[in-house]
PDB file of N, CA and C in Angstrom:
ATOM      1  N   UNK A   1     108.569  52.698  75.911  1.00  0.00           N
ATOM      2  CA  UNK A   1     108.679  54.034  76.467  1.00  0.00           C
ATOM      3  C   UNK A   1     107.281  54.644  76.545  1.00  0.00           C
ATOM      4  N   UNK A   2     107.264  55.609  77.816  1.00  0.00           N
ATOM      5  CA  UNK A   2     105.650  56.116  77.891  1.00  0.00           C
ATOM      6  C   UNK A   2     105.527  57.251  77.180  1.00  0.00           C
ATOM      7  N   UNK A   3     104.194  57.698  76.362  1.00  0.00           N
ATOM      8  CA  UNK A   3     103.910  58.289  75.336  1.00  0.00           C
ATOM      9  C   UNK A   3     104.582  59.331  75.418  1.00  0.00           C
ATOM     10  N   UNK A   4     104.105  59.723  77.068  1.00  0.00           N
ATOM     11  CA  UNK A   4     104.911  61.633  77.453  1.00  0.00           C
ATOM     12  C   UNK A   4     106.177  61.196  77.016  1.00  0.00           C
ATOM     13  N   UNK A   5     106.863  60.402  76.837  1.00  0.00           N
ATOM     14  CA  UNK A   5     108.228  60.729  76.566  1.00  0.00           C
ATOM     15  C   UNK A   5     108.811  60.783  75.283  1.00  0.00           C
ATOM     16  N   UNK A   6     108.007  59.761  74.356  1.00  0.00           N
ATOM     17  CA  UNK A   6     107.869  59.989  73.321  1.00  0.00           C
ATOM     18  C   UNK A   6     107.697  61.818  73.050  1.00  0.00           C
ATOM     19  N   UNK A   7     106.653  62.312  73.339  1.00  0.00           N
ATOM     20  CA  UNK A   7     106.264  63.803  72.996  1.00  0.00           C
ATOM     21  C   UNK A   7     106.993  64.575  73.512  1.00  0.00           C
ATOM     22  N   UNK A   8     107.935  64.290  74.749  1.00  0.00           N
ATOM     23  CA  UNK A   8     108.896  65.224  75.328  1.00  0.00           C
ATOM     24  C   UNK A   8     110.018  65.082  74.320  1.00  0.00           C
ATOM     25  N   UNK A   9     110.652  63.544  73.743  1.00  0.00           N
ATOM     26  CA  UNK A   9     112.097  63.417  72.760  1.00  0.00           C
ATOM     27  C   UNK A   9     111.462  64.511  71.328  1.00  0.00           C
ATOM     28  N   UNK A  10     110.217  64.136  70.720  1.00  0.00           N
ATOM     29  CA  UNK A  10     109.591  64.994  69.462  1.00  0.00           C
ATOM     30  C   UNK A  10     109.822  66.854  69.462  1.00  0.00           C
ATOM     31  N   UNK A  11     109.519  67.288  71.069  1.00  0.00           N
ATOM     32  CA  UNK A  11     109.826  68.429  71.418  1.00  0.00           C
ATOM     33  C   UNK A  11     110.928  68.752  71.388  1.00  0.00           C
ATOM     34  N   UNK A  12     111.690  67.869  71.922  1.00  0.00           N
ATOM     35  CA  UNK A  12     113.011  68.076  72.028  1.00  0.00           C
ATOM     36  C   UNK A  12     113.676  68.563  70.246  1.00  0.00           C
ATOM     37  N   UNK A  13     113.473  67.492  69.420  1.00  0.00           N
ATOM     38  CA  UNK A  13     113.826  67.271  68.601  1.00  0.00           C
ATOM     39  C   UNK A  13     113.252  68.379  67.508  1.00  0.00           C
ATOM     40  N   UNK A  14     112.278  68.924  68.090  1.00  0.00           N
ATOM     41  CA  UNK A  14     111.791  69.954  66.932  1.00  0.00           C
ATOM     42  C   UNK A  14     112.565  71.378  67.696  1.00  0.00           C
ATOM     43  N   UNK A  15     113.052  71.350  68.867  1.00  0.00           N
ATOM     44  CA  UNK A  15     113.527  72.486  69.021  1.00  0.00           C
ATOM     45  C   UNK A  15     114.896  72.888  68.847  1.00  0.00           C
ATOM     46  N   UNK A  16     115.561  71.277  68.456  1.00  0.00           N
ATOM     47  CA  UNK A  16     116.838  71.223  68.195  1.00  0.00           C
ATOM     48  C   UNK A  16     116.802  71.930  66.629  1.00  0.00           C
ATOM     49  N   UNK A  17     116.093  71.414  65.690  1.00  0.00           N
ATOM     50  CA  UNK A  17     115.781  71.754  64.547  1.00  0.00           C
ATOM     51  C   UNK A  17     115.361  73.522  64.404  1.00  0.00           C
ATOM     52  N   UNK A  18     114.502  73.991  64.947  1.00  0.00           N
ATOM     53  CA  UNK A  18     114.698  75.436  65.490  1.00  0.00           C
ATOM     54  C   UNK A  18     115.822  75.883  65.510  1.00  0.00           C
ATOM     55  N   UNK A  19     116.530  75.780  66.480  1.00  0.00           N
ATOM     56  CA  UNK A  19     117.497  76.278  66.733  1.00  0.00           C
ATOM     57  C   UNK A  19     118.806  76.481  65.235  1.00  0.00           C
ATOM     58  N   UNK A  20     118.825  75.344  64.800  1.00  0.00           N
ATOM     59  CA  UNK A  20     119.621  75.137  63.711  1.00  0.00           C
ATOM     60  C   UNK A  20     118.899  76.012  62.514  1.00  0.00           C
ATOM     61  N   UNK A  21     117.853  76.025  62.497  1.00  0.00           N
ATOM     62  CA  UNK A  21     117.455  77.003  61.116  1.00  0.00           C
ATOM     63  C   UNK A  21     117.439  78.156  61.576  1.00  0.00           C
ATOM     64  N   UNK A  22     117.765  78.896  63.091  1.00  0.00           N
ATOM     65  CA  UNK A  22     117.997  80.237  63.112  1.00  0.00           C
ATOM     66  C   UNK A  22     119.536  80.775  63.136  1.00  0.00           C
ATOM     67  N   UNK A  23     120.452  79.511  63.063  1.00  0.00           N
ATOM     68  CA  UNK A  23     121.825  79.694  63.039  1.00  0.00           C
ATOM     69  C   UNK A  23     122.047  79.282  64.111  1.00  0.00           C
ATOM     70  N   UNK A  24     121.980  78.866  65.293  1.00  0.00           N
ATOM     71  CA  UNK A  24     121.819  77.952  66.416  1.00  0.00           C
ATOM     72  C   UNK A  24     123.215  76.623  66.380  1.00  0.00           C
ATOM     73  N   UNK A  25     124.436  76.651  66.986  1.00  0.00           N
ATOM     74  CA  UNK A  25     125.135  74.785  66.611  1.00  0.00           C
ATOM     75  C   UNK A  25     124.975  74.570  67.870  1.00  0.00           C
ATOM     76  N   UNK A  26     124.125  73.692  67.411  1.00  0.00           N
ATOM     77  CA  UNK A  26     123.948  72.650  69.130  1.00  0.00           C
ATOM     78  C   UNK A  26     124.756  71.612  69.316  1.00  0.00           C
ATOM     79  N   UNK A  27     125.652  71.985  70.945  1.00  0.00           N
ATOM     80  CA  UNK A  27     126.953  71.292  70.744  1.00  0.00           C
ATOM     81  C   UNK A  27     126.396  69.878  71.767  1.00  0.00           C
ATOM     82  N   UNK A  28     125.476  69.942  72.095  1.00  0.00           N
ATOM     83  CA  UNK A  28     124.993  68.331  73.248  1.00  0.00           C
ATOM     84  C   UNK A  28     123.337  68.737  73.607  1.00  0.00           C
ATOM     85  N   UNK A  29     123.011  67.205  73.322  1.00  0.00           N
ATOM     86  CA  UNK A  29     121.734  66.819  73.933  1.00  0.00           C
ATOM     87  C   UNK A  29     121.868  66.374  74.975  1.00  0.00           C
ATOM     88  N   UNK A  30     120.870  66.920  75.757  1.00  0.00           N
ATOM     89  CA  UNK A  30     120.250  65.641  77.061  1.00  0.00           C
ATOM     90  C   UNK A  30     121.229  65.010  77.453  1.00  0.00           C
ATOM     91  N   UNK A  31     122.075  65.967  77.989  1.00  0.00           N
ATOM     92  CA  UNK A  31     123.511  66.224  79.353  1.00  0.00           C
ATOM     93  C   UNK A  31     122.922  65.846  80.322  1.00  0.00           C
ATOM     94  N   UNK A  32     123.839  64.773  81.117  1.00  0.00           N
ATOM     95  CA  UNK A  32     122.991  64.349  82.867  1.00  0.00           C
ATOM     96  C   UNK A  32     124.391  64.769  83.468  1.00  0.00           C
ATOM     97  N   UNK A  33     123.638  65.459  84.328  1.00  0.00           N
ATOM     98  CA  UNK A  33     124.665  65.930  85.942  1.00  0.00           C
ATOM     99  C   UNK A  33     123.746  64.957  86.990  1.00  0.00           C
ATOM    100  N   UNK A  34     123.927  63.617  87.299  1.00  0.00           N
ATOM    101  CA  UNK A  34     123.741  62.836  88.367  1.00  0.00           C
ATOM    102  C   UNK A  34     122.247  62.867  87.407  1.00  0.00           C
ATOM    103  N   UNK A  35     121.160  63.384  88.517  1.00  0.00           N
ATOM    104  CA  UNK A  35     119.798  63.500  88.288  1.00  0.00           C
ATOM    105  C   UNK A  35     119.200  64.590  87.886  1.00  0.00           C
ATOM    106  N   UNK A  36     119.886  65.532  87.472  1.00  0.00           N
ATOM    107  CA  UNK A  36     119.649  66.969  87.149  1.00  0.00           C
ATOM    108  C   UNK A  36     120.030  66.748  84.948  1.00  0.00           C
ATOM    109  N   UNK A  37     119.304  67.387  84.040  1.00  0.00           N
ATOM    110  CA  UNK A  37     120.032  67.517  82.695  1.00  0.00           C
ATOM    111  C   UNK A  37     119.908  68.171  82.037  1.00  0.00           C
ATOM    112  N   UNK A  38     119.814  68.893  80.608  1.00  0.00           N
ATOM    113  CA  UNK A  38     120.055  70.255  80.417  1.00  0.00           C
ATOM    114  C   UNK A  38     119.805  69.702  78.619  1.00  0.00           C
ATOM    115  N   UNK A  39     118.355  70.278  78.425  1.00  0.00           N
ATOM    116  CA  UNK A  39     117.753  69.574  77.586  1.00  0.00           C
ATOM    117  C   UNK A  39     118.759  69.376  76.472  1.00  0.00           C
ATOM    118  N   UNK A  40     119.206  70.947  75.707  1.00  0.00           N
ATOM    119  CA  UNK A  40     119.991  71.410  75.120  1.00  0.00           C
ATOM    120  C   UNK A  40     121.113  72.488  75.350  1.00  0.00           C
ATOM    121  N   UNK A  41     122.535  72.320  74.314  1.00  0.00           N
ATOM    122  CA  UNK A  41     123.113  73.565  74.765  1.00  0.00           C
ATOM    123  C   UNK A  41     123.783  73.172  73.725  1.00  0.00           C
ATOM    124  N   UNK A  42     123.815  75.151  73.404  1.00  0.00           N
ATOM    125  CA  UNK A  42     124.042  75.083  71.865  1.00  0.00           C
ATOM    126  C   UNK A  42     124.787  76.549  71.566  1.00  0.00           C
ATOM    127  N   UNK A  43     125.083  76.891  70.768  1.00  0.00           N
ATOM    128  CA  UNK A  43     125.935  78.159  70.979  1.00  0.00           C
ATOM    129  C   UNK A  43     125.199  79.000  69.510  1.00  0.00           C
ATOM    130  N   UNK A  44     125.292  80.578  69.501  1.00  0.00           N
ATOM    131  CA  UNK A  44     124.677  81.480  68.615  1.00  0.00           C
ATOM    132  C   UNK A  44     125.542  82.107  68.029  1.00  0.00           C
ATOM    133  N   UNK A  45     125.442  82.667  66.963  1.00  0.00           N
ATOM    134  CA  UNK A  45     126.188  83.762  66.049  1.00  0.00           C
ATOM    135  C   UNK A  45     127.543  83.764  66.533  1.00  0.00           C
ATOM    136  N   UNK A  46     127.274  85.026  68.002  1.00  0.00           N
ATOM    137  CA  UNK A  46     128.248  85.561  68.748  1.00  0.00           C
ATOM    138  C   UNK A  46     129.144  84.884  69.423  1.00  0.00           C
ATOM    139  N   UNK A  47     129.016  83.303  69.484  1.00  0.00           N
ATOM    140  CA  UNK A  47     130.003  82.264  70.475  1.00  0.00           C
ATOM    141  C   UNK A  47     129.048  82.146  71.552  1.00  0.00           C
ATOM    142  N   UNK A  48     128.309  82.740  71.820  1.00  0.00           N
ATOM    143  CA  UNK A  48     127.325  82.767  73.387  1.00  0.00           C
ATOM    144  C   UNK A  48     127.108  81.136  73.422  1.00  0.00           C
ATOM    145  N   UNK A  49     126.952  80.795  74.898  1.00  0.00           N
ATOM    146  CA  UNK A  49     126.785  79.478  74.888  1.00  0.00           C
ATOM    147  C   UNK A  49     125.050  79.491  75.358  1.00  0.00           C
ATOM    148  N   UNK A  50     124.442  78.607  75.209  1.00  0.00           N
ATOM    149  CA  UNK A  50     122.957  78.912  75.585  1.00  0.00           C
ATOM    150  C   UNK A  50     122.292  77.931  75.874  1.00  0.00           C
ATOM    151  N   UNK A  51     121.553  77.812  77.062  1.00  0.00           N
ATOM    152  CA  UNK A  51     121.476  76.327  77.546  1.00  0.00           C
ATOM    153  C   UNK A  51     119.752  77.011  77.462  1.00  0.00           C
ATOM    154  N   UNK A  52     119.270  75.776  76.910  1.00  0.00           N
ATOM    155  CA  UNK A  52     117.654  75.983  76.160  1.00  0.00           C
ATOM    156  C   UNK A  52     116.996  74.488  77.186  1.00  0.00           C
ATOM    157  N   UNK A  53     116.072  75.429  78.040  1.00  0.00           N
ATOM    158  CA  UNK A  53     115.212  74.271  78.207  1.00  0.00           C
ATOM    159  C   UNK A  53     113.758  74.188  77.128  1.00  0.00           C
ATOM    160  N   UNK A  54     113.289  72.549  77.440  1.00  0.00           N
ATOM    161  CA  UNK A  54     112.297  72.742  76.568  1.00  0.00           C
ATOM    162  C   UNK A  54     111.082  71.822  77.194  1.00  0.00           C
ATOM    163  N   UNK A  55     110.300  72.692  76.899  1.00  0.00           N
ATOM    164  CA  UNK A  55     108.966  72.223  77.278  1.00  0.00           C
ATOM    165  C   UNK A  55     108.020  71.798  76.129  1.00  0.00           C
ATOM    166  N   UNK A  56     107.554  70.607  76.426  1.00  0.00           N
ATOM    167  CA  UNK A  56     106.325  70.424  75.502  1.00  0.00           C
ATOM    168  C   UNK A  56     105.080  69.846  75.678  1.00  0.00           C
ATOM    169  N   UNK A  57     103.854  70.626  75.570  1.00  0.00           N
ATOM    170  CA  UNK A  57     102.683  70.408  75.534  1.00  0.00           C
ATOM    171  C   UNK A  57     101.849  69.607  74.533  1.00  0.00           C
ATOM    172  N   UNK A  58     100.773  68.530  74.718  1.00  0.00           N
ATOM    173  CA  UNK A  58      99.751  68.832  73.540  1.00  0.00           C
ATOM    174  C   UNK A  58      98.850  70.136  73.759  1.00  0.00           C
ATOM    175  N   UNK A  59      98.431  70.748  74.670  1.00  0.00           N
ATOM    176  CA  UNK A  59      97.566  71.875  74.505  1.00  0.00           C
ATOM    177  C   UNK A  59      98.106  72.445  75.783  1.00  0.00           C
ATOM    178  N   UNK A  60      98.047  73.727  76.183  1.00  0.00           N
ATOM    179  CA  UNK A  60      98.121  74.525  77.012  1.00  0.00           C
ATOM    180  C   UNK A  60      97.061  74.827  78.051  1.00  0.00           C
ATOM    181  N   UNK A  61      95.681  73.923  78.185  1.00  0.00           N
ATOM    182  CA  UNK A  61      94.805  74.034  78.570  1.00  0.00           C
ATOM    183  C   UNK A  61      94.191  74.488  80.138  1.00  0.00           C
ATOM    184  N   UNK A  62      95.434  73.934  80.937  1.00  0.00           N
ATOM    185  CA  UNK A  62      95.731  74.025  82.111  1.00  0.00           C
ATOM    186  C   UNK A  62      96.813  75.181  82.716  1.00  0.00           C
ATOM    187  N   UNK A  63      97.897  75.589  81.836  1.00  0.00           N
ATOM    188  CA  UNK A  63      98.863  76.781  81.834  1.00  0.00           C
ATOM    189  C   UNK A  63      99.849  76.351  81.007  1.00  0.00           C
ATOM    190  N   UNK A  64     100.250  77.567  80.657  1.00  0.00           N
ATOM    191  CA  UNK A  64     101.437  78.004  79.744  1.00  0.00           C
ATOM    192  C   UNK A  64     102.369  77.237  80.119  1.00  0.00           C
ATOM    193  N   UNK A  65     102.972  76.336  78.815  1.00  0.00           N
ATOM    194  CA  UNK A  65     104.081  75.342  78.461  1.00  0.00           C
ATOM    195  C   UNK A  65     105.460  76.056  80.005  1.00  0.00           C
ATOM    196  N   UNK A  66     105.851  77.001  78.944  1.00  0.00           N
ATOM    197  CA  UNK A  66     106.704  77.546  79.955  1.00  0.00           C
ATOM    198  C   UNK A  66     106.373  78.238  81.484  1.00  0.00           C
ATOM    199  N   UNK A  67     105.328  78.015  82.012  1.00  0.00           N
ATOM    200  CA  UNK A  67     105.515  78.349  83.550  1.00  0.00           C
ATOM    201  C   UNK A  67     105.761  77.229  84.303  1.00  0.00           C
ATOM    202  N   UNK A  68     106.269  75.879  83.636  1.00  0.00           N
ATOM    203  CA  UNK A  68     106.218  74.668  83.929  1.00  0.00           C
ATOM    204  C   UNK A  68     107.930  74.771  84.244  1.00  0.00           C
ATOM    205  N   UNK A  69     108.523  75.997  84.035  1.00  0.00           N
ATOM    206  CA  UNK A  69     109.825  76.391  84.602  1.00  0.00           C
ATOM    207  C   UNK A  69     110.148  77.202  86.010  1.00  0.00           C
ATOM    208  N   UNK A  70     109.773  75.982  87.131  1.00  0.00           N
ATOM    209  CA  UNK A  70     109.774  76.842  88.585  1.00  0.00           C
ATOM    210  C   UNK A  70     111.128  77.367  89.117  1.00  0.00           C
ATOM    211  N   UNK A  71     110.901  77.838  89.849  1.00  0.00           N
ATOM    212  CA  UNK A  71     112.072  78.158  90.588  1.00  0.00           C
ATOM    213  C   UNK A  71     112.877  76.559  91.132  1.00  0.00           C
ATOM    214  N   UNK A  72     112.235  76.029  91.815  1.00  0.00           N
ATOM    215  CA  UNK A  72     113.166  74.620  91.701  1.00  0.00           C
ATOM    216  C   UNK A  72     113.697  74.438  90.528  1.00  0.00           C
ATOM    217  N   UNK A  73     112.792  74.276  88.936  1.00  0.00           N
ATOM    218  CA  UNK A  73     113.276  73.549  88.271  1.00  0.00           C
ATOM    219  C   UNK A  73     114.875  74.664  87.716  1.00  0.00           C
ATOM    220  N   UNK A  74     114.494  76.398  87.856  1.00  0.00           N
ATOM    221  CA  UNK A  74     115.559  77.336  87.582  1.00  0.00           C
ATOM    222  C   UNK A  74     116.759  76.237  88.433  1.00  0.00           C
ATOM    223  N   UNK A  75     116.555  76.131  89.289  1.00  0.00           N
ATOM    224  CA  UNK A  75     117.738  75.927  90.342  1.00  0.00           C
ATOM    225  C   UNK A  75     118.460  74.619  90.316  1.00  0.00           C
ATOM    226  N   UNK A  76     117.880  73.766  89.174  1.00  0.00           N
ATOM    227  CA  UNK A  76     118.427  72.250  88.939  1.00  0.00           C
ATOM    228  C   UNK A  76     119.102  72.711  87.555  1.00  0.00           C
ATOM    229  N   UNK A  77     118.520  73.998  86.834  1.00  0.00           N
ATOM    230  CA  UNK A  77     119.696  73.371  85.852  1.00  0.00           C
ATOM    231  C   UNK A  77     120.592  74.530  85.932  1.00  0.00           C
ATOM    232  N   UNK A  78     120.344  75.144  86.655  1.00  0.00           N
ATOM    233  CA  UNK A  78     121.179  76.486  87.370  1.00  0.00           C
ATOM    234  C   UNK A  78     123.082  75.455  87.782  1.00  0.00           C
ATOM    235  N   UNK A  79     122.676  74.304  88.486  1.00  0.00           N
ATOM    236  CA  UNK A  79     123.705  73.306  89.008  1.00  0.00           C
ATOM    237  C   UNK A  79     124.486  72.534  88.031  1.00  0.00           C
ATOM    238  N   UNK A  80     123.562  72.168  87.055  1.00  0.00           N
ATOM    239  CA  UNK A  80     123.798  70.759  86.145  1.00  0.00           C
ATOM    240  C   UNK A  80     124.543  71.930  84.867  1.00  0.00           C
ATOM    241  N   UNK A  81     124.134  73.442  84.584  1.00  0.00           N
ATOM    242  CA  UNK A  81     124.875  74.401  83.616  1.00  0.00           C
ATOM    243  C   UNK A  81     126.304  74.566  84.282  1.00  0.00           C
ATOM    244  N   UNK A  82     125.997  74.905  85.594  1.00  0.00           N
ATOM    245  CA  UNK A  82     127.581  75.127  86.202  1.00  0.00           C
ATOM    246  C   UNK A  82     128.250  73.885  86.047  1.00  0.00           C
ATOM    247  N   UNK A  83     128.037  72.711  86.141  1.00  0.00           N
ATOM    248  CA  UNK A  83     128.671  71.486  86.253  1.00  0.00           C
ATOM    249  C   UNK A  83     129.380  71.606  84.588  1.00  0.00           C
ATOM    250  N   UNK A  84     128.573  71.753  83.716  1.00  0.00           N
ATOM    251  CA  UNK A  84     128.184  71.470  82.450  1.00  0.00           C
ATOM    252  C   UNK A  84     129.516  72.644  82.048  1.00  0.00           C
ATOM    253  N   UNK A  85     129.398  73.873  82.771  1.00  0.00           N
ATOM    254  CA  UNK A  85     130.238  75.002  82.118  1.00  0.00           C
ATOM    255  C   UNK A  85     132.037  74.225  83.100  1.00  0.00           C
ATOM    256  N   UNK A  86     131.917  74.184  83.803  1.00  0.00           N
ATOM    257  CA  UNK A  86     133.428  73.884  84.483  1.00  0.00           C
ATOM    258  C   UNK A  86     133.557  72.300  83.968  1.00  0.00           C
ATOM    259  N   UNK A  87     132.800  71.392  83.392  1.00  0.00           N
ATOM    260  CA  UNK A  87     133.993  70.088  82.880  1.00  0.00           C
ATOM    261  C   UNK A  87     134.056  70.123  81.344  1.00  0.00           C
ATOM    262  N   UNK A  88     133.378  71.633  80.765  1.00  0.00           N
ATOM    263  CA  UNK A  88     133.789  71.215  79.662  1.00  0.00           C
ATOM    264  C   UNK A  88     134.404  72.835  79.324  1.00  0.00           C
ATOM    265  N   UNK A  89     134.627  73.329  80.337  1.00  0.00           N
ATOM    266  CA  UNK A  89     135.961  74.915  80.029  1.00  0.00           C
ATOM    267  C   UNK A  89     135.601  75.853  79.606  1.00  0.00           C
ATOM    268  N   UNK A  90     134.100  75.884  79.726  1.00  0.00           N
ATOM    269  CA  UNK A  90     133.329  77.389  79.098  1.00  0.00           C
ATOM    270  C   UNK A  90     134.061  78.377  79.116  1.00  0.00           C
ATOM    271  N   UNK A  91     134.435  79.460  78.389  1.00  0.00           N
ATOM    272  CA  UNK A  91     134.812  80.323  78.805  1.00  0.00           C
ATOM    273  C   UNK A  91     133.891  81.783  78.385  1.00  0.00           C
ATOM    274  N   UNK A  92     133.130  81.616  78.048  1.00  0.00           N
ATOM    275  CA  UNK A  92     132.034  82.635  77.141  1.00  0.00           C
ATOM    276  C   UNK A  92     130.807  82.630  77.734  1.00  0.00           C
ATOM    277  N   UNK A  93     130.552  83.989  78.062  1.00  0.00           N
ATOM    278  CA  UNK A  93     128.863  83.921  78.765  1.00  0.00           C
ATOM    279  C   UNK A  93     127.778  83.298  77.974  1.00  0.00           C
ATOM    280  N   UNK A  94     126.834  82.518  79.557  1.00  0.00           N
ATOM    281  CA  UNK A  94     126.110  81.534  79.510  1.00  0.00           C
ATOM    282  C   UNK A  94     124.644  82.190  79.004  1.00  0.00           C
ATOM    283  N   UNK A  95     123.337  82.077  78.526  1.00  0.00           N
ATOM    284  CA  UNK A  95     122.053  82.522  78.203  1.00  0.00           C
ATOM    285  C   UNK A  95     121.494  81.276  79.027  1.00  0.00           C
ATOM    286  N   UNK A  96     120.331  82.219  79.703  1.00  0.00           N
ATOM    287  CA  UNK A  96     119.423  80.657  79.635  1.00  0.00           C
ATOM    288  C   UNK A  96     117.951  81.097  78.851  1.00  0.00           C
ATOM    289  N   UNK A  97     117.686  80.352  77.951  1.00  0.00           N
ATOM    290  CA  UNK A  97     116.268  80.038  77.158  1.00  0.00           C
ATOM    291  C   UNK A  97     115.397  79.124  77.023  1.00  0.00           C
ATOM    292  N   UNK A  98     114.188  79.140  76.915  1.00  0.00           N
ATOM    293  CA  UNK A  98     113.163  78.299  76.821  1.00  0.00           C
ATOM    294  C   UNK A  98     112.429  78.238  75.854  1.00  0.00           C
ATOM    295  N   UNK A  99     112.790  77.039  75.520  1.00  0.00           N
ATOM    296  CA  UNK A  99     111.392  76.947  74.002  1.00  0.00           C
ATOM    297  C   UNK A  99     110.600  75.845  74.402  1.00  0.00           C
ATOM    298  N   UNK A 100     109.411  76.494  74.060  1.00  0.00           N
ATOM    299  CA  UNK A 100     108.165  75.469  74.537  1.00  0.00           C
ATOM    300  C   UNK A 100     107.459  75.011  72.834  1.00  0.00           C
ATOM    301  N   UNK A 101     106.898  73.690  72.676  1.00  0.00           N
ATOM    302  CA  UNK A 101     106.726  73.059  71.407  1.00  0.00           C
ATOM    303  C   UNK A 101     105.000  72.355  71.819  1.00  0.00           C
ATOM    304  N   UNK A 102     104.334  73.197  71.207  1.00  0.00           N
ATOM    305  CA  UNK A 102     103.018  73.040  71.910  1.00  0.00           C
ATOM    306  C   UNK A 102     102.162  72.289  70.417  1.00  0.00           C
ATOM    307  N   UNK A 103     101.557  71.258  70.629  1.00  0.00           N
ATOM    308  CA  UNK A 103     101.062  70.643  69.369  1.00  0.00           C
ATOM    309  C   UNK A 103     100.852  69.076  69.633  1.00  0.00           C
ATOM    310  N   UNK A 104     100.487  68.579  68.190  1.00  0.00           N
ATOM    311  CA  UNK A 104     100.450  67.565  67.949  1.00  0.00           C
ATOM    312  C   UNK A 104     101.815  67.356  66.373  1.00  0.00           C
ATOM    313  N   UNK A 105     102.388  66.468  65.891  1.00  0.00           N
ATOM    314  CA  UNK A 105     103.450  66.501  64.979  1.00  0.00           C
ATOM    315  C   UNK A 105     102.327  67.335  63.668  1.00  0.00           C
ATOM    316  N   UNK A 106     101.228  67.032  64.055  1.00  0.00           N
ATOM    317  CA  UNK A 106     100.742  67.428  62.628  1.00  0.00           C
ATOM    318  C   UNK A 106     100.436  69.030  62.456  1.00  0.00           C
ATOM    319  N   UNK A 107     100.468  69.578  64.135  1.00  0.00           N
ATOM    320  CA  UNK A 107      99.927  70.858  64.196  1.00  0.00           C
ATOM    321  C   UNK A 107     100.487  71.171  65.556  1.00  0.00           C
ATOM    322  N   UNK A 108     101.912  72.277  65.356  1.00  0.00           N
ATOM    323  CA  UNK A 108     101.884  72.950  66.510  1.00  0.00           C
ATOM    324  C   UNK A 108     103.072  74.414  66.473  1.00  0.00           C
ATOM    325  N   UNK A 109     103.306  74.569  67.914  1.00  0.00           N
ATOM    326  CA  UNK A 109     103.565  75.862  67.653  1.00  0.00           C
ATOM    327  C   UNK A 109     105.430  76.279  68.557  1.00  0.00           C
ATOM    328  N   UNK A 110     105.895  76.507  67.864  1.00  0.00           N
ATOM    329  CA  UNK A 110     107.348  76.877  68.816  1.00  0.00           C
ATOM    330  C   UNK A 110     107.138  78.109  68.856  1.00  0.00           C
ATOM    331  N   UNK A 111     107.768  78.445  70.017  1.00  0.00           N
ATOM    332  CA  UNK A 111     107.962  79.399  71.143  1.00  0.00           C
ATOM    333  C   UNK A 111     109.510  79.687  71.468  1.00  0.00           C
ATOM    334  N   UNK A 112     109.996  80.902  71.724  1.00  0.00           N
ATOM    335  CA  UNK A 112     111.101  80.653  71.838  1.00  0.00           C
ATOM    336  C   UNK A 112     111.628  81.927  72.800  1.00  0.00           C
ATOM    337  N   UNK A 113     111.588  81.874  74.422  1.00  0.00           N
ATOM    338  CA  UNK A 113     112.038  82.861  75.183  1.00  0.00           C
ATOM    339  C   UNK A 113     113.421  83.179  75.004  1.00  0.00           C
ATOM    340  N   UNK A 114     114.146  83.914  74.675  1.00  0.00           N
ATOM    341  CA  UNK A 114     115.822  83.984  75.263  1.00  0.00           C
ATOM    342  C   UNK A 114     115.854  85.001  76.611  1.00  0.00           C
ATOM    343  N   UNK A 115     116.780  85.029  77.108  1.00  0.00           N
ATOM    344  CA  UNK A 115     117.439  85.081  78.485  1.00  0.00           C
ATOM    345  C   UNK A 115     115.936  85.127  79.430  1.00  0.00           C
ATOM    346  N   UNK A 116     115.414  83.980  79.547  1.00  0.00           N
ATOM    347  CA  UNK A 116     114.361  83.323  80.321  1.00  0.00           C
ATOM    348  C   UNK A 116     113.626  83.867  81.634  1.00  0.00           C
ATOM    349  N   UNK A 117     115.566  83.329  82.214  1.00  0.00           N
ATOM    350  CA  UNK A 117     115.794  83.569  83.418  1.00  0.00           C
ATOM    351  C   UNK A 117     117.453  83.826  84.049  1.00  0.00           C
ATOM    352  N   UNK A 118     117.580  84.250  84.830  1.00  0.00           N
ATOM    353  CA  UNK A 118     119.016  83.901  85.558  1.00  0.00           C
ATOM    354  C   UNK A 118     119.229  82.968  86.227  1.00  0.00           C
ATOM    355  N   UNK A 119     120.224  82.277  86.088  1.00  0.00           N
ATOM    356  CA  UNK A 119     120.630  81.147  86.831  1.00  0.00           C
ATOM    357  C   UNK A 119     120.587  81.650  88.810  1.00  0.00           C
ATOM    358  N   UNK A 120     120.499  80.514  89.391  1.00  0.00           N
ATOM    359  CA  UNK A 120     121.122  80.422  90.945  1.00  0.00           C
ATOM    360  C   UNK A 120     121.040  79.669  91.934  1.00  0.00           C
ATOM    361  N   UNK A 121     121.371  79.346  92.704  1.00  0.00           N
ATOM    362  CA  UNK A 121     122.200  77.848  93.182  1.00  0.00           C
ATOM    363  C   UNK A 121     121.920  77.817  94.986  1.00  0.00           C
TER     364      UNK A 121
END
């Protein structure tokens, strides 16, 4: 596997961990709708369901982890959440959030936007 992906699963995995030490149950990883997937989605306190993308950097040097969330990319998981909310019976409003995991394992930094953005299709 190529390194970025390695550092994208580590991101992943430290934001899953986030999430869980703020009270966070993350009910699925790395959901595929065809070619579209939805890093995490995990539900809060209130039942809210909350679909968390995640970004991860070694340095920010070039721009901010999270502006690496375009409007295309809004609009792929805008599809793959709706897919995601109708085959598995959502019935509780959706959040969308972004946590960006900027570092090396030995040194870095979570980030954690809630309601990001709005979904749209």
């Amino acid at each position: 596997m190529a390194w970025h992906n390695d550092l994208g699963r580590w991101g992943e995995d430290v934001a899953a961990q986030y999430l869980e030490q703020k009270g966070f149950r993350v009910l699925v990883r790395d959901w595929h709708y065809g070619h579209r997937d939805l890093d995490i989605v995990a539900t809060d306190d209130d039942g809210l369901c909350v679909i968390v993308e995640v970004k991860t950097r070694r340095n920010e040097v070039y721009a901010d982890a999270d502006e690496a969330v375009t409007p295309q990319k809004i609009r792929s998981l805008s599809i793959a959440a709706n897919a995601f909310v109708k085959s598995h019976r959502i019935s509780v409003p959706v959040r969308f959030d972004i946590i960006t995991v900027v570092g090396t394992p030995d040194n870095y930094e979570v980030r954690h936007v809630e309601n990001a953005f709005l979904p749209f299709v």
